[in-house]
Protein backbone atom coordinates (compact mmCIF):
# COMPACT_ATOMS: atom_id res chain seq x y z
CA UNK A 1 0.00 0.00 0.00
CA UNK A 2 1.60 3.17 -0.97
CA UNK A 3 0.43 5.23 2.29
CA UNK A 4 -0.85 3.36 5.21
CA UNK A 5 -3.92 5.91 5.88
CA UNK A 6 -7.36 5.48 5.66
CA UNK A 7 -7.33 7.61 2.50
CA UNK A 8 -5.96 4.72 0.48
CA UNK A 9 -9.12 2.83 0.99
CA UNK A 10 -11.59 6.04 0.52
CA UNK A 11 -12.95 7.41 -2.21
CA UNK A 12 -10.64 10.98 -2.71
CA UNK A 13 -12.66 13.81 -2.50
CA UNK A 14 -12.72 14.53 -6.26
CA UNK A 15 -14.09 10.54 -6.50
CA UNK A 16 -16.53 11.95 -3.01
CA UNK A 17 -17.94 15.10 -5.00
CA UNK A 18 -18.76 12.65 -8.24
CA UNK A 19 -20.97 11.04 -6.13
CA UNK A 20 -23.00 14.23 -4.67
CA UNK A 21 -26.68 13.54 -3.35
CA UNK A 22 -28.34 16.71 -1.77
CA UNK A 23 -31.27 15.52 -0.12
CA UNK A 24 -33.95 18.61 1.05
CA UNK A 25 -36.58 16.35 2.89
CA UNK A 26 -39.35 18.74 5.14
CA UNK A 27 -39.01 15.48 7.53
CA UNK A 28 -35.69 16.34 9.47
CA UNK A 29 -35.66 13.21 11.22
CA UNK A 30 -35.82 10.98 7.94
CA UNK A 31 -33.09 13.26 6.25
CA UNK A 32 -30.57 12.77 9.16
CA UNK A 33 -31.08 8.97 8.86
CA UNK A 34 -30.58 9.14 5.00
CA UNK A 35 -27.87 11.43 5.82
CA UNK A 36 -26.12 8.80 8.01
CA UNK A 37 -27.50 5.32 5.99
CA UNK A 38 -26.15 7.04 2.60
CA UNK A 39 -22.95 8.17 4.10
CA UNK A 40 -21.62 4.55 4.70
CA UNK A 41 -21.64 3.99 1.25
CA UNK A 42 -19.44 6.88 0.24
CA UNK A 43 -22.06 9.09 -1.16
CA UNK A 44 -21.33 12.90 -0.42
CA UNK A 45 -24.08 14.10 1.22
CA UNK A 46 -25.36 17.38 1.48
CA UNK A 47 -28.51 18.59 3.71
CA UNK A 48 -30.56 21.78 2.50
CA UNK A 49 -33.34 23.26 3.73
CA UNK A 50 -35.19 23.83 0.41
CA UNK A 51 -34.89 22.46 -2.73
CA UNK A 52 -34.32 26.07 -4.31
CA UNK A 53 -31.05 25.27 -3.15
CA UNK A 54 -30.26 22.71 -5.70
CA UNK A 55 -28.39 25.36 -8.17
CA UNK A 56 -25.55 25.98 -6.14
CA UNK A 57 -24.62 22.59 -6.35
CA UNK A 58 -25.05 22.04 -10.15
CA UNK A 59 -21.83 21.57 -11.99
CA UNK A 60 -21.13 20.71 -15.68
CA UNK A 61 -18.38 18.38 -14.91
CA UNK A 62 -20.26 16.18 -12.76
CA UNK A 63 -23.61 14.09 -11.80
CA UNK A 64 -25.76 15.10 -8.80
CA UNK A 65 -28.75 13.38 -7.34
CA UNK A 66 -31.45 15.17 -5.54
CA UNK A 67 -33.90 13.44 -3.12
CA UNK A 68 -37.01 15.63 -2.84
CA UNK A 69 -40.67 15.32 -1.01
CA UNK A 70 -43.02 14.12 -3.26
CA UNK A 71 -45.96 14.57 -1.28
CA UNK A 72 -46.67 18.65 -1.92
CA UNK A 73 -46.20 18.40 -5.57
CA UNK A 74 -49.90 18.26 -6.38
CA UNK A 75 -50.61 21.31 -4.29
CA UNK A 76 -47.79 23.29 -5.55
CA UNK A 77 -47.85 23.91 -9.22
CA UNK A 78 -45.02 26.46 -9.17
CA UNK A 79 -42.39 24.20 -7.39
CA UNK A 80 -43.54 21.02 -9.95
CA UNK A 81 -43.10 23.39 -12.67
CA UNK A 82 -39.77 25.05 -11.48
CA UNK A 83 -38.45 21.58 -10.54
CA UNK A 84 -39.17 20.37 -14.32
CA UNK A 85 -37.77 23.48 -15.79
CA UNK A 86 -34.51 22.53 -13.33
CA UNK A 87 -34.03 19.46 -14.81
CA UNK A 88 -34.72 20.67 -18.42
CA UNK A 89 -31.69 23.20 -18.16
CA UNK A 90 -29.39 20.19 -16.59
CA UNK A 91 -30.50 17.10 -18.84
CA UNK A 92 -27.01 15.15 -18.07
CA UNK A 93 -26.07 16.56 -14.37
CA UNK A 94 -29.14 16.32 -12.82
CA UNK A 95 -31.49 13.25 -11.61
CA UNK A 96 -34.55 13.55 -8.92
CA UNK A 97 -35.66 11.08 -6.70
CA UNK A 98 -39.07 11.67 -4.69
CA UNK A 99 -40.01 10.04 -1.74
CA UNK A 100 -43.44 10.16 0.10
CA UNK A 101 -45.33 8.41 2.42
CA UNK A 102 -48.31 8.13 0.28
CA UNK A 103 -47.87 5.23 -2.58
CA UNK A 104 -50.94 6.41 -4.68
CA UNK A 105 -50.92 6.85 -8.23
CA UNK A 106 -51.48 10.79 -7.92
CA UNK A 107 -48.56 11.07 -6.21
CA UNK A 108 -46.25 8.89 -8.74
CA UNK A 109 -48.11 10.83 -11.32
CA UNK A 110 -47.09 14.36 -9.88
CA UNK A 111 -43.80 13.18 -9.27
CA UNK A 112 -43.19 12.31 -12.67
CA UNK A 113 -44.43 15.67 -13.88
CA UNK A 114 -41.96 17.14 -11.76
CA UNK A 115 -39.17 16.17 -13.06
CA UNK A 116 -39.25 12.89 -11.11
CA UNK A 117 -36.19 10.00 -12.24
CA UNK A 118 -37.33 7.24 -9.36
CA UNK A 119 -39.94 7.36 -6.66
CA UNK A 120 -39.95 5.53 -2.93
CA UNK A 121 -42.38 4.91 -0.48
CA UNK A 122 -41.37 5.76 2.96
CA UNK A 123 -40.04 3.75 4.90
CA UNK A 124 -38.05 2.80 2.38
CA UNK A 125 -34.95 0.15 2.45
CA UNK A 126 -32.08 1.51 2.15
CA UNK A 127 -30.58 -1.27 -0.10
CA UNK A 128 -33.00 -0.78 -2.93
CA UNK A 129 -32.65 3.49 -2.60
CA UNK A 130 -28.39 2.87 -3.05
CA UNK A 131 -29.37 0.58 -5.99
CA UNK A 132 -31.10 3.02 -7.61
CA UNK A 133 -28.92 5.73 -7.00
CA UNK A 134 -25.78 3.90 -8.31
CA UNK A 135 -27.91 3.02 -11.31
CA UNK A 136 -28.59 6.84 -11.63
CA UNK A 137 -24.92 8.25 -11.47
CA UNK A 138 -24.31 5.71 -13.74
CA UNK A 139 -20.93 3.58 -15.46
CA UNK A 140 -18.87 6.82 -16.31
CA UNK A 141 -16.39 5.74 -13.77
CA UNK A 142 -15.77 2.57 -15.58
CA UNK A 143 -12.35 1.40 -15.49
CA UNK A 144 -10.65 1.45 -19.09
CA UNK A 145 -10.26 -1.65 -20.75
CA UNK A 146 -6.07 -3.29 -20.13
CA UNK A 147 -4.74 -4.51 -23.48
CA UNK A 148 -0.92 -6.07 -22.86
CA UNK A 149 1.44 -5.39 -25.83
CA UNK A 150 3.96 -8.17 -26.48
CA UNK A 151 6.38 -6.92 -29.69
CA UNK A 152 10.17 -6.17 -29.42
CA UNK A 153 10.13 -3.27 -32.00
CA UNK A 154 9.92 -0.31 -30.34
CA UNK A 155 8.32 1.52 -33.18
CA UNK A 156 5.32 -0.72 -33.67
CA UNK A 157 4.74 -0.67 -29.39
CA UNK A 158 4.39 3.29 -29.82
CA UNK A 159 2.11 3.02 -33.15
CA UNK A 160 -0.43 0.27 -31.08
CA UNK A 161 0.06 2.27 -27.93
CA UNK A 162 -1.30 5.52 -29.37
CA UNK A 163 -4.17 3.89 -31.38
CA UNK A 164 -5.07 2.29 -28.45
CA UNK A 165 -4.86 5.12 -25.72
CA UNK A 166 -6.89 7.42 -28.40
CA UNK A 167 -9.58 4.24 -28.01
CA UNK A 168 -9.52 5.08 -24.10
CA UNK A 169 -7.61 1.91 -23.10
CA UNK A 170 -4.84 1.74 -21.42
CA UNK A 171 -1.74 -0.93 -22.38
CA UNK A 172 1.15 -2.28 -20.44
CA UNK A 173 4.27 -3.53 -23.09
CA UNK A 174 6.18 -6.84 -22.58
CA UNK A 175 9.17 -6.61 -25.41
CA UNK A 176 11.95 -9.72 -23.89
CA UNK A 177 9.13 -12.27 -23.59
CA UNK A 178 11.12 -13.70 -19.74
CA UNK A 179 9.05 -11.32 -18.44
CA UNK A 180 5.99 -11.82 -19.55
CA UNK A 181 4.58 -13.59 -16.55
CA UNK A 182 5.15 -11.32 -14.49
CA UNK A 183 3.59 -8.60 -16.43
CA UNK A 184 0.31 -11.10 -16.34
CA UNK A 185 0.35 -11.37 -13.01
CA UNK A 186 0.49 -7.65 -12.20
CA UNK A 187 -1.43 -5.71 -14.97
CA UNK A 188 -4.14 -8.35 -15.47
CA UNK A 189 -4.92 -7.58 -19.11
CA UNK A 190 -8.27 -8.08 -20.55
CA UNK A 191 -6.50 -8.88 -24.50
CA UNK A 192 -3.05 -9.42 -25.55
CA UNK A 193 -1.92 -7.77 -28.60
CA UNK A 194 0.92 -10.68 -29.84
CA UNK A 195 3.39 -10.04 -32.85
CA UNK A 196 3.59 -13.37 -34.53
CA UNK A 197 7.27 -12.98 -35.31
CA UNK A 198 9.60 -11.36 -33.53
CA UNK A 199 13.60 -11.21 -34.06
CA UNK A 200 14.37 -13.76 -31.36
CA UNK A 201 10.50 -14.46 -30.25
CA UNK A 202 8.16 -16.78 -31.88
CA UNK A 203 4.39 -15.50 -31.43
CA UNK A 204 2.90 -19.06 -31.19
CA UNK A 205 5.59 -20.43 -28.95
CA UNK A 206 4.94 -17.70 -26.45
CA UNK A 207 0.87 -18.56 -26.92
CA UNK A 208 1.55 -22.03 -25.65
CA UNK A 209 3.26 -21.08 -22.70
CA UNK A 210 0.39 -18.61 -21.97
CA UNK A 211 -2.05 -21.14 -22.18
CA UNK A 212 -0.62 -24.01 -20.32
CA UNK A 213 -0.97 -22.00 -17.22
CA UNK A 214 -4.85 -21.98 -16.41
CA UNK A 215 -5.31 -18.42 -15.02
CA UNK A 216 -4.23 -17.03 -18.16
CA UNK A 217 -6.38 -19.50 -20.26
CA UNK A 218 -9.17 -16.86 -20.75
CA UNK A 219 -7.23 -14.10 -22.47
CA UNK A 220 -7.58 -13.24 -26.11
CA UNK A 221 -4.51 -12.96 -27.74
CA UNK A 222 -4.82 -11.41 -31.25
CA UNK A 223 -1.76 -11.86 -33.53
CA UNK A 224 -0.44 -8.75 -35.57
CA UNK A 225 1.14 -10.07 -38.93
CA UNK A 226 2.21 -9.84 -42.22
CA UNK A 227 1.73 -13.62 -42.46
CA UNK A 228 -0.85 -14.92 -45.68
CA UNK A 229 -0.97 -18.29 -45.83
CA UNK A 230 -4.36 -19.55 -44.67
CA UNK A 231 -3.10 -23.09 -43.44
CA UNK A 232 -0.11 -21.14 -41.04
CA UNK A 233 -2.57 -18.49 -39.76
CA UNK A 234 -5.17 -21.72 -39.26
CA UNK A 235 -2.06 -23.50 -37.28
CA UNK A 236 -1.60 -20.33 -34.82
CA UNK A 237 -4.91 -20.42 -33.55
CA UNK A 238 -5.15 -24.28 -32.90
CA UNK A 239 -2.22 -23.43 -30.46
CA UNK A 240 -4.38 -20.81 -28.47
CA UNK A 241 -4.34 -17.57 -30.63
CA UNK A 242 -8.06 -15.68 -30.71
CA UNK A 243 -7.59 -13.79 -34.25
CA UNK A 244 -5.45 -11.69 -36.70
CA UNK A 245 -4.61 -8.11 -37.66
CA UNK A 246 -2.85 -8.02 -40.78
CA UNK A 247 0.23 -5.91 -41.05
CA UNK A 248 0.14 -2.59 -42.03
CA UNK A 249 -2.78 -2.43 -39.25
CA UNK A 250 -5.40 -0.14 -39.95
CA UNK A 251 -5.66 2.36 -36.82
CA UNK A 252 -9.62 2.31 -36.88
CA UNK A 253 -9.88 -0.96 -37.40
CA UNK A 254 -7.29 -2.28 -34.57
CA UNK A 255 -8.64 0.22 -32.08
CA UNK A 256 -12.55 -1.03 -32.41
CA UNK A 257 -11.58 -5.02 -32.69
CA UNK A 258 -9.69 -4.52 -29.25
CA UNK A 259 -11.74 -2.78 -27.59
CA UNK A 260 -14.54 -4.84 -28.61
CA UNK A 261 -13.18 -8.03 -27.90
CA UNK A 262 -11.90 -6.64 -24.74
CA UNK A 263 -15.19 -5.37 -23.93
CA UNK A 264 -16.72 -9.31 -24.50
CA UNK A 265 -13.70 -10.60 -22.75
CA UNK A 266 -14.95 -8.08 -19.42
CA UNK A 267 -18.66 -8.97 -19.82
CA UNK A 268 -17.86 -12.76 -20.12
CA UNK A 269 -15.37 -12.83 -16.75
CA UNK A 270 -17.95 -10.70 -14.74
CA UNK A 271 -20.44 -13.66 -15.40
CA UNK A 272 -17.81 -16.44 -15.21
CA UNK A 273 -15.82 -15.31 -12.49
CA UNK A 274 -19.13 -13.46 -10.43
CA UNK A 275 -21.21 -14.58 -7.49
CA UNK A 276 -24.94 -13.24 -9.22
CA UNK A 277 -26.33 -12.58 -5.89
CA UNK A 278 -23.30 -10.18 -4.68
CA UNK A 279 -21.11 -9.27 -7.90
CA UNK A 280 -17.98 -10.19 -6.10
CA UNK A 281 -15.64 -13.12 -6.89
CA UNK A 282 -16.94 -16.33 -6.64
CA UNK A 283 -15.08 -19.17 -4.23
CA UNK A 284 -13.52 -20.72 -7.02
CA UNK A 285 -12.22 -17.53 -8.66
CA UNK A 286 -11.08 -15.51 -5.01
CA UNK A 287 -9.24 -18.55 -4.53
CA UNK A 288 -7.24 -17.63 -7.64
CA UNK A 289 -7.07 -13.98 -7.52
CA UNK A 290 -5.31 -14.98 -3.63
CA UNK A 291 -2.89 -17.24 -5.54
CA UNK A 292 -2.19 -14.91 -7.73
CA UNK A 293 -1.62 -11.72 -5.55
CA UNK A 294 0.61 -14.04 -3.35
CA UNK A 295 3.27 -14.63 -6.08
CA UNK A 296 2.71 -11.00 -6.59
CA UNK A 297 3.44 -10.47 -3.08
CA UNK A 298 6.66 -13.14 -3.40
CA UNK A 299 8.14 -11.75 -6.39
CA UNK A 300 8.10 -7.76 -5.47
CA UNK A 301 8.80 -8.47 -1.94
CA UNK A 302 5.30 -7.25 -0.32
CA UNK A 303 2.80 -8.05 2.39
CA UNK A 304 -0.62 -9.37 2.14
CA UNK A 305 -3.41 -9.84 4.18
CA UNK A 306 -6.53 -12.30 3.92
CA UNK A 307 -9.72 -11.05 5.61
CA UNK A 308 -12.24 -13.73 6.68
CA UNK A 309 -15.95 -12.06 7.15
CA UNK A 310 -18.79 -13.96 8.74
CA UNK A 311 -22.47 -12.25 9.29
CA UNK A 312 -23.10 -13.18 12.91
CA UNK A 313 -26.27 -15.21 13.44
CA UNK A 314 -27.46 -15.22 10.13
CA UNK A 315 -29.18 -18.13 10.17
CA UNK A 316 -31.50 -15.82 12.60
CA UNK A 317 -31.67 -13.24 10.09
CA UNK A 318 -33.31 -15.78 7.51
CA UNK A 319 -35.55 -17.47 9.67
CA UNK A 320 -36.82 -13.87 11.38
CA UNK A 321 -37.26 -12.13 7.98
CA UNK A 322 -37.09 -14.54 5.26
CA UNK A 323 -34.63 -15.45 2.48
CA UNK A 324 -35.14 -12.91 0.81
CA UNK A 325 -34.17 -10.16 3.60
CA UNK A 326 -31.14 -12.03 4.43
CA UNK A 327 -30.10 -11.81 0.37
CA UNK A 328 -30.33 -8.00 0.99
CA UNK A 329 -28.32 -8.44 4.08
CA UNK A 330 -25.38 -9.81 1.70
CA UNK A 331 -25.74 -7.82 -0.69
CA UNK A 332 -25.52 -4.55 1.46
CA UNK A 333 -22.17 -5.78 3.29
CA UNK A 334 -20.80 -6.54 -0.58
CA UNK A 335 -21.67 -2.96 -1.60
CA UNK A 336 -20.05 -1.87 1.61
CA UNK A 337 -16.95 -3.38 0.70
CA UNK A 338 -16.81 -2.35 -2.60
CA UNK A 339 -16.82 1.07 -1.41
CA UNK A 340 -14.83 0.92 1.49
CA UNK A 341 -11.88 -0.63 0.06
CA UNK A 342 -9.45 0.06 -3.21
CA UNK A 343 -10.20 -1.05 -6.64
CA UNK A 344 -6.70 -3.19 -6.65
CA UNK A 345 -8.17 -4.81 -3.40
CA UNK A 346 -9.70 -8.93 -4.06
CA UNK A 347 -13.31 -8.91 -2.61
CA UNK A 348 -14.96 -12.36 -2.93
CA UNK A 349 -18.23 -14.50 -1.21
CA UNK A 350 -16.15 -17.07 0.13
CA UNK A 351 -19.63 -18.81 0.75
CA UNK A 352 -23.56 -18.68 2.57
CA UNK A 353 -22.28 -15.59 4.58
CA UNK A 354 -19.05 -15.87 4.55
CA UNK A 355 -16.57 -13.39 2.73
CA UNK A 356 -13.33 -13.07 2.04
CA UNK A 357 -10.73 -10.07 1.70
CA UNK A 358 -7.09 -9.58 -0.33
CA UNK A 359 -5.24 -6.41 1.01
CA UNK A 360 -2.21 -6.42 -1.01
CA UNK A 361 1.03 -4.42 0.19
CA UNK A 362 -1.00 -4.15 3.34
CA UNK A 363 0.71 -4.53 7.21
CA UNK A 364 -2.09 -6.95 9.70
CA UNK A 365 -1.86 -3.78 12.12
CA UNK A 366 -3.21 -1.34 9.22
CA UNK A 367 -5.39 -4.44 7.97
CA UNK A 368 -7.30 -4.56 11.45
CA UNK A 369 -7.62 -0.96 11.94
CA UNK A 370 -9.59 -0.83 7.97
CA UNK A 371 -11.71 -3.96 8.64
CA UNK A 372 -12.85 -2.55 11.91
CA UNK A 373 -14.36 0.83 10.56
CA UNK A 374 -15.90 -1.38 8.04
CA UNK A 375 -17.14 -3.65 10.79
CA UNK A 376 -18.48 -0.61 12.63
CA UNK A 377 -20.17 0.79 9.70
CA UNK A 378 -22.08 -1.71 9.17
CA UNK A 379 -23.59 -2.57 12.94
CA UNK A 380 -25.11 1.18 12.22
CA UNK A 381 -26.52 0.69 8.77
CA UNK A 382 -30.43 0.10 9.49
CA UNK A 383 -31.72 -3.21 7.65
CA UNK A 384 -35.84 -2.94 7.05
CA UNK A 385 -38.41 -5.86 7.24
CA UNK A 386 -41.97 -4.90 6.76
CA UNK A 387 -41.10 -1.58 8.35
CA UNK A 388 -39.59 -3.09 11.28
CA UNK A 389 -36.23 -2.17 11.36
CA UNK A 390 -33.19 -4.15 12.26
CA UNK A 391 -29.53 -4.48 12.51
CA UNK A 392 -26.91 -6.95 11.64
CA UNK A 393 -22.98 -7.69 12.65
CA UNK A 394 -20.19 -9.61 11.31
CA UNK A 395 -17.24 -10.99 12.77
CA UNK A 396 -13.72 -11.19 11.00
CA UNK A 397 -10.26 -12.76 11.61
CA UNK A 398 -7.14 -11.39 9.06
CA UNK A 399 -3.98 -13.45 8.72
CA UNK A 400 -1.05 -12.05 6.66
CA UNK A 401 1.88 -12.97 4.36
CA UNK A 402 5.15 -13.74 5.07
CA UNK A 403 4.03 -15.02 8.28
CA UNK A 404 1.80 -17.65 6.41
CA UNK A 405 3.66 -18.18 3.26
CA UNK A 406 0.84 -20.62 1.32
CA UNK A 407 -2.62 -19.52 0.31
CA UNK A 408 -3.68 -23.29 2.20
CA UNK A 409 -1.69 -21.42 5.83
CA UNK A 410 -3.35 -18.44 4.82
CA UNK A 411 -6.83 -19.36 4.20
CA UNK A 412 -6.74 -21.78 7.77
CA UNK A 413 -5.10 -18.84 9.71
CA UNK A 414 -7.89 -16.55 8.39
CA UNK A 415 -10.63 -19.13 9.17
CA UNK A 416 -8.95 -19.82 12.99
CA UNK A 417 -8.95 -15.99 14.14
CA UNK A 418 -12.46 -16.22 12.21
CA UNK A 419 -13.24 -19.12 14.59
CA UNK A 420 -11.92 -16.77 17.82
CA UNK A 421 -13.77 -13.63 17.04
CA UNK A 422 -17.30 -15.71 17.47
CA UNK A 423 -16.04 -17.48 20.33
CA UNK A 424 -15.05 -13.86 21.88
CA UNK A 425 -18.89 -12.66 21.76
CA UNK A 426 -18.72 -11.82 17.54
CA UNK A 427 -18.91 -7.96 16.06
CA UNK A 428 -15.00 -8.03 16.24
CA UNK A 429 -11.94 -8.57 14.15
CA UNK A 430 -9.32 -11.02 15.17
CA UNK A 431 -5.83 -10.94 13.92
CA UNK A 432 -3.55 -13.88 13.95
């Protein structure tokens, strides 16, 4: 980790602001609990006391989400009309979400006419508001898609590089093939851009290493050559190859192909490699991504930590409120995480309630100290069940690297302080 502070797991406040919701509710006690609920999910929050406020907020370079009563609308033509007006002036920056206590059609209806992106009945749950909200700020922080150059003429690398970049990708270069492993391992491409023949490199040679190891299996690798005969070209992709760009390579035509078949490459792993209840890392697939950022770890020099989560009495939580409940239970602690923690870090559902963590370049001391806000952020967010209202806990034990040097040592250490935290009374991280 580059600076052990809690800043390297928060959003910076340029990321914060990107992520603005002003909420102007005449209920002061529901706006403080929105204010609070919200705020553990790294929304920026901002409390006014009328929606006329709104415009001193609005700015062209970013997205901003209002949450407005509902229930006055009908009454109040002017506001409904200067609400609609609002939104007409700021068609990308602003969206509007009403809430009311009334669920009647007249009330949808009005919201709607004012302007109105979403609408929630009051009480609402909390995990179905962030749902829509991250739905209404949208994918523009997408990460850009990771092709991995592998040519040893420094020319071509800077031709690629450029189409590429002016596609919005980013690209990583291998050019002396012994280290192309490593590369792999630490820039995780989603496409390899392969020159069939280099001066001392063979193309398909370095294809069949790549695909002998099985966490690379999954990569397209798209050959750039001059090469014409059908049967050789044929030959190269029976040994693992994905497709061809013939040389010269047409800048338009190399940019779209990679960053469509990178784009298939991303949608395929998030479905492969995805638990469909959470959107984090399957078992299977967290058990990799832990192999994987261990030899990381080993080969730079680094620590590591693996985080064991486990919602305390869960089993309660289902047979209280129902499967479904306890599915929005899980999938409230996997948004937390997501936000709580960096984009390099491995989140995964380990399994039932059980999660697990990667911290990579990450001390156990600094490791306990994140896991333990995250801990106590979620004891205070409020869970909702037929408008009784509820909260949950989870326990967690961390073990690190080099004091377990195997992901097996790792994973049992994890699991053991795991083990001690709910023997200890549970809500509480355990190091080990």
């Amino acid at each position: 980790m580059e600076n052990e502070n809690s800043a390297a797991h928060s959003p910076s406040p340029a990321d914060d602001m990107e992520r603005l919701v002003c909420i102007a509710l005449s209920d002061a006690e529901l706006a403080a609990d929105l204010s609070d609920q919200l705020g553990f999910f790294g929304f920026s929050i901002r409390r006014l006391d009328a929606w006329s406020e709104l415009r001193q907020y609005t700015d062209a370079s970013r997205r901003m989400i209002a949450l407005l009563d509902a229930e006055s609308l009908g009454a109040d033509a002017d506001r409904a009309a200067a609400m609609r007006e609002l939104k007409v002036s700021l068609p990308e920056q602003l969206r509007v979400v009403y809430l009311a206590a009334s669920d009647s059609f007249e009330v949808r209806l009005a919201a709607v006419r004012a302007g109105g992106d979403a609408f929630f009945a009051v009480p609402l749950e909390i995990s179905r508001l962030i749902d829509k909200l991250d739905n209404l700020f949208g994918s523009s922080g997408r990460d850009p898609y990771h092709v991995l150059v592998v040519n040893d003429d420094p020319d071509e690398v800077s031709t690629y590089a450029h189409i590429l970049q002016s596609e919005g990708m980013i690209t990583s270069v291998v050019s002396d093939p012994r280290n192309l492993f490593p590369v792999l391992i630490e820039s995780k491409p989603e496409l390899i851009l392969m020159d069939m023949h280099m001066d001392e490199w063979d193309g398909i040679e370095l294809t069949q290493l790549i695909r002998q190891q099985e966490i690379f299996i999954g990569i397209p690798i798209i050959f750039v050559s001059s090469e014409k005969d059908i049967e050789k070209r044929l030959a190269a992709i029976g040994y693992g190859g994905d497709d061809f760009v013939s040389k010269p390579v047409v800048p338009r035509y190399l940019g779209a192909l990679l960053r469509l078949r990178a784009a298939r490459t991303r949608h395929m792993r998030y479905f492969m490699e995805r638990d469909s209840l959470t959107g984090l890392l399957n078992h299977s697939n967290l058990r990799e991504m832990l192999t994987a950022e261990l030899k990381r770890a080993e080969r730079i020099g680094s620590g590591l930590c693996f985080c064991m989560i486990d919602i305390d009495h869960f089993k309660s939580v289902n047979d209280s409120y129902g499967h479904l409940t306890g599915d929005r239970v899980l999938k409230s602690l996997a948004r937390l995480l997501q936000d709580r923690l960096r984009k390099t870090d491995v989140l995964g559902r380990y399994g039932g309630e059980e999660f697990g963590v990667v911290l990579f370049d990450t001390s156990l001391e600094y490791a306990e100290q994140i896991m333990n806000e995250i801990r106590e952020s979620f004891a205070r967010i409020r869970q909702l069940f037929q408008g009784r209202e509820f909260y949950v806990t989870f326990s967690c034990g961390i073990a690190s690297y080099p004091a377990f040097e195997t992901v097996g040592e790792l994973v049992e250490a994890a699991d053991r302080a795991l083990y001690e935290a709910k023997e200890r009374g549970r809500d509480q991280v355990v190091t080990v």
